[in-house]
C-alpha atoms as a PDB file:
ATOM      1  CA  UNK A   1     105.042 175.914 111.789  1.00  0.00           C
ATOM      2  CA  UNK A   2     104.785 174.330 108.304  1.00  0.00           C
ATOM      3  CA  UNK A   3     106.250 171.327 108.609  1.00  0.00           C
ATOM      4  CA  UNK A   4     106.741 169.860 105.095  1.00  0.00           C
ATOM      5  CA  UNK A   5     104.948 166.917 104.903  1.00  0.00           C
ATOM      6  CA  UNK A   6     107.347 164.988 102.135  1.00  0.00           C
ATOM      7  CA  UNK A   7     110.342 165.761 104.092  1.00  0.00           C
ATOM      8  CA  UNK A   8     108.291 163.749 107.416  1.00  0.00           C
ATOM      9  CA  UNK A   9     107.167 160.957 104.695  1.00  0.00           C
ATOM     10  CA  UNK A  10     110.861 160.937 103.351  1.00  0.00           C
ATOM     11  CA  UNK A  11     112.550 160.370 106.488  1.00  0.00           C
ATOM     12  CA  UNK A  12     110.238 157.663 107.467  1.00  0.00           C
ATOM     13  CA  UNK A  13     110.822 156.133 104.538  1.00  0.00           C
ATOM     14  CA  UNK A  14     114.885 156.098 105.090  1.00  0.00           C
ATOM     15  CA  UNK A  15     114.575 154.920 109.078  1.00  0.00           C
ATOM     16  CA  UNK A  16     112.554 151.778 107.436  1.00  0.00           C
ATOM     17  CA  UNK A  17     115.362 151.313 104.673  1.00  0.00           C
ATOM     18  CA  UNK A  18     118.323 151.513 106.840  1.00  0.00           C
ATOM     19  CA  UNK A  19     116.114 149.262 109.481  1.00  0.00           C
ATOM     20  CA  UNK A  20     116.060 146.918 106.426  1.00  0.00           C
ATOM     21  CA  UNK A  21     119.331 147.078 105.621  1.00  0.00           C
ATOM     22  CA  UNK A  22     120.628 146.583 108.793  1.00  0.00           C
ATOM     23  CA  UNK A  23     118.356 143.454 109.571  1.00  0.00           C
ATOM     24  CA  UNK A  24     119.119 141.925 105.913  1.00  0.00           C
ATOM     25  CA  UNK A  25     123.197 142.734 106.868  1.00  0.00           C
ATOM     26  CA  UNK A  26     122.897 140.971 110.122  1.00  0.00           C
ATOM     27  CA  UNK A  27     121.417 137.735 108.414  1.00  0.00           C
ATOM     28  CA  UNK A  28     123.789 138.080 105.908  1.00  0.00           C
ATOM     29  CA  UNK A  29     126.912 138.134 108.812  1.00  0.00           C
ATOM     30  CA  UNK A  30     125.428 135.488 110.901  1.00  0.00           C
ATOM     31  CA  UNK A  31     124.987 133.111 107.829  1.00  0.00           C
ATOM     32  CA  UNK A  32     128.569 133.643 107.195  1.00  0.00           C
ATOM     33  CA  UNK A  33     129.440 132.813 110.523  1.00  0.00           C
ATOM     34  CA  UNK A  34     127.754 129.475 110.868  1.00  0.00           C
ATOM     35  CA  UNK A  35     128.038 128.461 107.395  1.00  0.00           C
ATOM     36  CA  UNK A  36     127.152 124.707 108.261  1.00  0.00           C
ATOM     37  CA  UNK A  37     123.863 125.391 109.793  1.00  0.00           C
ATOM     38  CA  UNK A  38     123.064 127.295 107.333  1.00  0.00           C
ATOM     39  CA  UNK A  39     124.161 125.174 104.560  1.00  0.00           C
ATOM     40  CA  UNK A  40     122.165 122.318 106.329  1.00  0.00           C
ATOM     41  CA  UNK A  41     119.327 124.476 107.063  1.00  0.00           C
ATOM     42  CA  UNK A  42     118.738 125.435 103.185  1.00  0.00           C
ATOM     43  CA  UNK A  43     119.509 122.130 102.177  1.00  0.00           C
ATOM     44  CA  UNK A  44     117.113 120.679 104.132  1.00  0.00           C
ATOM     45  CA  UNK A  45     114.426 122.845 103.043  1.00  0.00           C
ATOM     46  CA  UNK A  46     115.762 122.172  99.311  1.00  0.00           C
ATOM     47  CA  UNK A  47     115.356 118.009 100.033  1.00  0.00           C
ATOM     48  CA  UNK A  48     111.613 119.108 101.912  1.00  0.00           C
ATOM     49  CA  UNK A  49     110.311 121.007  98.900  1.00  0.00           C
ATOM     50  CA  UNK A  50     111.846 118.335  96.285  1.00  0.00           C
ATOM     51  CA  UNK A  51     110.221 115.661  98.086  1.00  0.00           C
ATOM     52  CA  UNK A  52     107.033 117.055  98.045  1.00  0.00           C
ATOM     53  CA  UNK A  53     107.036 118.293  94.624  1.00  0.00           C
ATOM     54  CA  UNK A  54     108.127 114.254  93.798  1.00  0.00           C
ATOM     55  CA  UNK A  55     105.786 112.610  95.791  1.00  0.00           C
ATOM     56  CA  UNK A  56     102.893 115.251  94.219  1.00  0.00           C
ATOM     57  CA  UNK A  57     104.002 114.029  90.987  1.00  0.00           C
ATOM     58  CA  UNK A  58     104.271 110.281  91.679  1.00  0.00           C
ATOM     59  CA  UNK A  59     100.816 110.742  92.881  1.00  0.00           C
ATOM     60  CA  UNK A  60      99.199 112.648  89.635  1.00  0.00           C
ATOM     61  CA  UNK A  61     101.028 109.930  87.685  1.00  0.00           C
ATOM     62  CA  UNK A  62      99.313 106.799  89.682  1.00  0.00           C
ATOM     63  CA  UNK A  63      95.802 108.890  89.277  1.00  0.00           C
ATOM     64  CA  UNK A  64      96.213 109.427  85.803  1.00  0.00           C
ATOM     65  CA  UNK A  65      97.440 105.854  85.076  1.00  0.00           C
ATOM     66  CA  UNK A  66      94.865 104.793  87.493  1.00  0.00           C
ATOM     67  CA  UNK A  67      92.190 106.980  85.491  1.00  0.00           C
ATOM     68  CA  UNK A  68      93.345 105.611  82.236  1.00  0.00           C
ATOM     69  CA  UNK A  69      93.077 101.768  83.176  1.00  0.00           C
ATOM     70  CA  UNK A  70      89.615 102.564  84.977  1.00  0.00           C
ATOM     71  CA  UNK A  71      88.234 103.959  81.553  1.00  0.00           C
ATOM     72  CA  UNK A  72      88.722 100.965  79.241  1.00  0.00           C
ATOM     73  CA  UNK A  73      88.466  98.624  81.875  1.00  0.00           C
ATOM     74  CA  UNK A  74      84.742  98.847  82.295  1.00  0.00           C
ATOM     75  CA  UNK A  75      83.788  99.236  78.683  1.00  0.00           C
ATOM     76  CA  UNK A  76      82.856  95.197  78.235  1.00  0.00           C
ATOM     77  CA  UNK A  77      82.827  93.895  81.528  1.00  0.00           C
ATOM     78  CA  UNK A  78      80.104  93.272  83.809  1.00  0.00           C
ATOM     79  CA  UNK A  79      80.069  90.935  86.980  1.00  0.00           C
ATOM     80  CA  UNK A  80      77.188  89.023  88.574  1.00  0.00           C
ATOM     81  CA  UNK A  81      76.839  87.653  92.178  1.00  0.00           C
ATOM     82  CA  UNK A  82      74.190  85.561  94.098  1.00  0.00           C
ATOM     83  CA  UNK A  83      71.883  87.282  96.930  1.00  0.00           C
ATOM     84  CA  UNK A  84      68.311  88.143  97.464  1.00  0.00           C
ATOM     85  CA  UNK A  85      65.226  88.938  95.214  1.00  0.00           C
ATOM     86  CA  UNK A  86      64.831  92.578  95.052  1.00  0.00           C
ATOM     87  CA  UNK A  87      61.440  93.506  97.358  1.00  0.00           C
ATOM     88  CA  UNK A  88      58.551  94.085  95.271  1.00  0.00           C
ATOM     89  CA  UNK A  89      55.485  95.241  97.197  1.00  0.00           C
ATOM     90  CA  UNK A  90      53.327  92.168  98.484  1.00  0.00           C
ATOM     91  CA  UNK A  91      55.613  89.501  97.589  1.00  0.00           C
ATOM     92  CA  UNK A  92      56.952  86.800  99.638  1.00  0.00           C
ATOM     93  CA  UNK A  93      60.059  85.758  97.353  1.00  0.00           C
ATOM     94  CA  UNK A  94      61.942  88.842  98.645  1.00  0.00           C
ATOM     95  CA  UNK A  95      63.213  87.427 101.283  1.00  0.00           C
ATOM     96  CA  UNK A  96      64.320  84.214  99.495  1.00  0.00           C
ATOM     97  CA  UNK A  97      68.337  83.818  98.894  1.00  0.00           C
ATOM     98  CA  UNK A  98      69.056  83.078  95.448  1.00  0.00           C
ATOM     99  CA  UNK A  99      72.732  81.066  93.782  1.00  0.00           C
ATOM    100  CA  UNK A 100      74.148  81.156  90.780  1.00  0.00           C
ATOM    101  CA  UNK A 101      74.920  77.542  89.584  1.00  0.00           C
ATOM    102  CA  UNK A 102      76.689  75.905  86.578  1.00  0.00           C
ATOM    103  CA  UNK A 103      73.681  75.593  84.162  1.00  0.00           C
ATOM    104  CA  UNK A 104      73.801  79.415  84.593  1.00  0.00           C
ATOM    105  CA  UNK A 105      77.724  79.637  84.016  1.00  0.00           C
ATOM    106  CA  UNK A 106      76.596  77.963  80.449  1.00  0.00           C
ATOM    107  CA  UNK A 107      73.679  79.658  79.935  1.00  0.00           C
ATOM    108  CA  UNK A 108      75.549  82.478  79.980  1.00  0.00           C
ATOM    109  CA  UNK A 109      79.008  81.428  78.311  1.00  0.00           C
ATOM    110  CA  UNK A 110      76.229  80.265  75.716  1.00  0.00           C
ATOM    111  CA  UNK A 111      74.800  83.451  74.934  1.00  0.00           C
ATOM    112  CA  UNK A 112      75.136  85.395  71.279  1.00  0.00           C
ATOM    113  CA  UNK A 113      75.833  88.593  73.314  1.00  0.00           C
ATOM    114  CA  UNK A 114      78.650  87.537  75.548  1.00  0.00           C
ATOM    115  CA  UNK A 115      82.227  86.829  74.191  1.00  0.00           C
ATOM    116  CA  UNK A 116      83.844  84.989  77.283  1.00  0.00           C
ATOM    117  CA  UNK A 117      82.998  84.406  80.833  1.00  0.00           C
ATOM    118  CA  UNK A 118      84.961  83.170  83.744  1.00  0.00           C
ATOM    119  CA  UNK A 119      82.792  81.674  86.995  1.00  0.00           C
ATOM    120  CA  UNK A 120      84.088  82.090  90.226  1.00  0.00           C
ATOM    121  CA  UNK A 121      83.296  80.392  93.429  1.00  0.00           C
ATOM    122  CA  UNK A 122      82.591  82.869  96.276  1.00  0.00           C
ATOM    123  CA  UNK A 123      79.894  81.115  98.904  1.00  0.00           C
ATOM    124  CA  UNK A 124      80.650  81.281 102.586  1.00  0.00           C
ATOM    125  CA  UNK A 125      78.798  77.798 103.056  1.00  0.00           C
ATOM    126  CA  UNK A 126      81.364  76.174 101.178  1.00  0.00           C
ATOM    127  CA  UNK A 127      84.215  74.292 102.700  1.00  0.00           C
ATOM    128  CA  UNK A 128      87.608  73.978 100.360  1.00  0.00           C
ATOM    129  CA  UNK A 129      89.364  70.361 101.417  1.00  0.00           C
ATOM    130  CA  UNK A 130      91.785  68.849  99.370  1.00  0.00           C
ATOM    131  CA  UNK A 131      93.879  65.592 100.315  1.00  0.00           C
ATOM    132  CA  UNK A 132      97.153  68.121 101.353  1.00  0.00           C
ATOM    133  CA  UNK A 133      95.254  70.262 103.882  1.00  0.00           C
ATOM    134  CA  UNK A 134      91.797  72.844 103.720  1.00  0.00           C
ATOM    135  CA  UNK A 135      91.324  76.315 103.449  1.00  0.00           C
ATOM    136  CA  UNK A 136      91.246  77.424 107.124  1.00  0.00           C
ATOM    137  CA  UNK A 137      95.118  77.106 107.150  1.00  0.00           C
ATOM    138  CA  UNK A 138      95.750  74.195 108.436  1.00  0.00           C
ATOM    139  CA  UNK A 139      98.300  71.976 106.266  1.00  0.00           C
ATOM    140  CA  UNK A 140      97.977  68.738 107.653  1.00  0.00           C
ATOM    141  CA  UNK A 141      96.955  65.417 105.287  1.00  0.00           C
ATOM    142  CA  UNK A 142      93.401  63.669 105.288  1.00  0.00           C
ATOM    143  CA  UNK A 143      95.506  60.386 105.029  1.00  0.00           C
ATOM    144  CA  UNK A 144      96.779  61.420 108.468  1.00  0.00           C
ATOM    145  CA  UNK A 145      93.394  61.394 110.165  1.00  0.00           C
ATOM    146  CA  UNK A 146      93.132  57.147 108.929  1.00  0.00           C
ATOM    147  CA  UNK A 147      92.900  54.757 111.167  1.00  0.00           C
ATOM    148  CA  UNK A 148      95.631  52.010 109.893  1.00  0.00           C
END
């Protein structure tokens, strides 16, 4: 009762081919048979895996650029805003609100170390009016609100 034990590995080996075979023929007759689906089908994944290979790229390309702006950007520019005192331990002025104010603008413009400076307004307490209309959206005149 020797059974050869190549001959057992062999024939396995052929049943899983021809299994193989007959799967892979099957596909192959069933993609002939509906060749729109499966023209649709591949395309579709095609368009999927190009989009997301473009869209990866875009991306990497915005980061980069991004990247790139970010790293000169900062080089020579700094930006200072009003608040509070820092805390120091057993000081009272740490709760005190401080502004920046147009003397300081100068002051600063004015210094040897600083080659240009822009103020901006940003307070909350401030109210923008102008003769045409205000800042909280509404567009009617001042010259409307006259008594004649």
């Amino acid at each position: 009762m020797g059974v050869n034990r190549n001959f057992v590995g062999l024939v396995f080996v052929a049943l899983v081919m021809r299994r193989l075979l007959d799967s892979f023929g099957e596909v192959l007759r069933a993609m002939w048979t509906h060749k729109l689906r499966s023209f649709l089908t591949m395309f579709g994944i095609a368009w999927g895996v190009g989009s997301l290979l473009l869209l990866v790229g875009l991306g990497e390309g915005f980061r980069a650029g991004t990247a790139k702006g970010m790293a000169s950007f900062g080089e020579d520019f700094m930006q200072i805003y009003n608040g509070r005192v820092p805390a120091l331990g057993g000081s009272q002025l740490s709760s005190r609100q401080y502004y920046l104010n147009y003397q300081d603008y100068l002051d600063i413009r004015n210094s040897g170390f600083v080659r240009n400076a822009t103020p901006v307004i940003y307070r909350g307490d401030l109210r923008l009016v102008s003769e045409y209309g205000s800042s909280n959206g509404y567009g009617h005149s001042l010259r409307s609100n006259r008594c004649a």
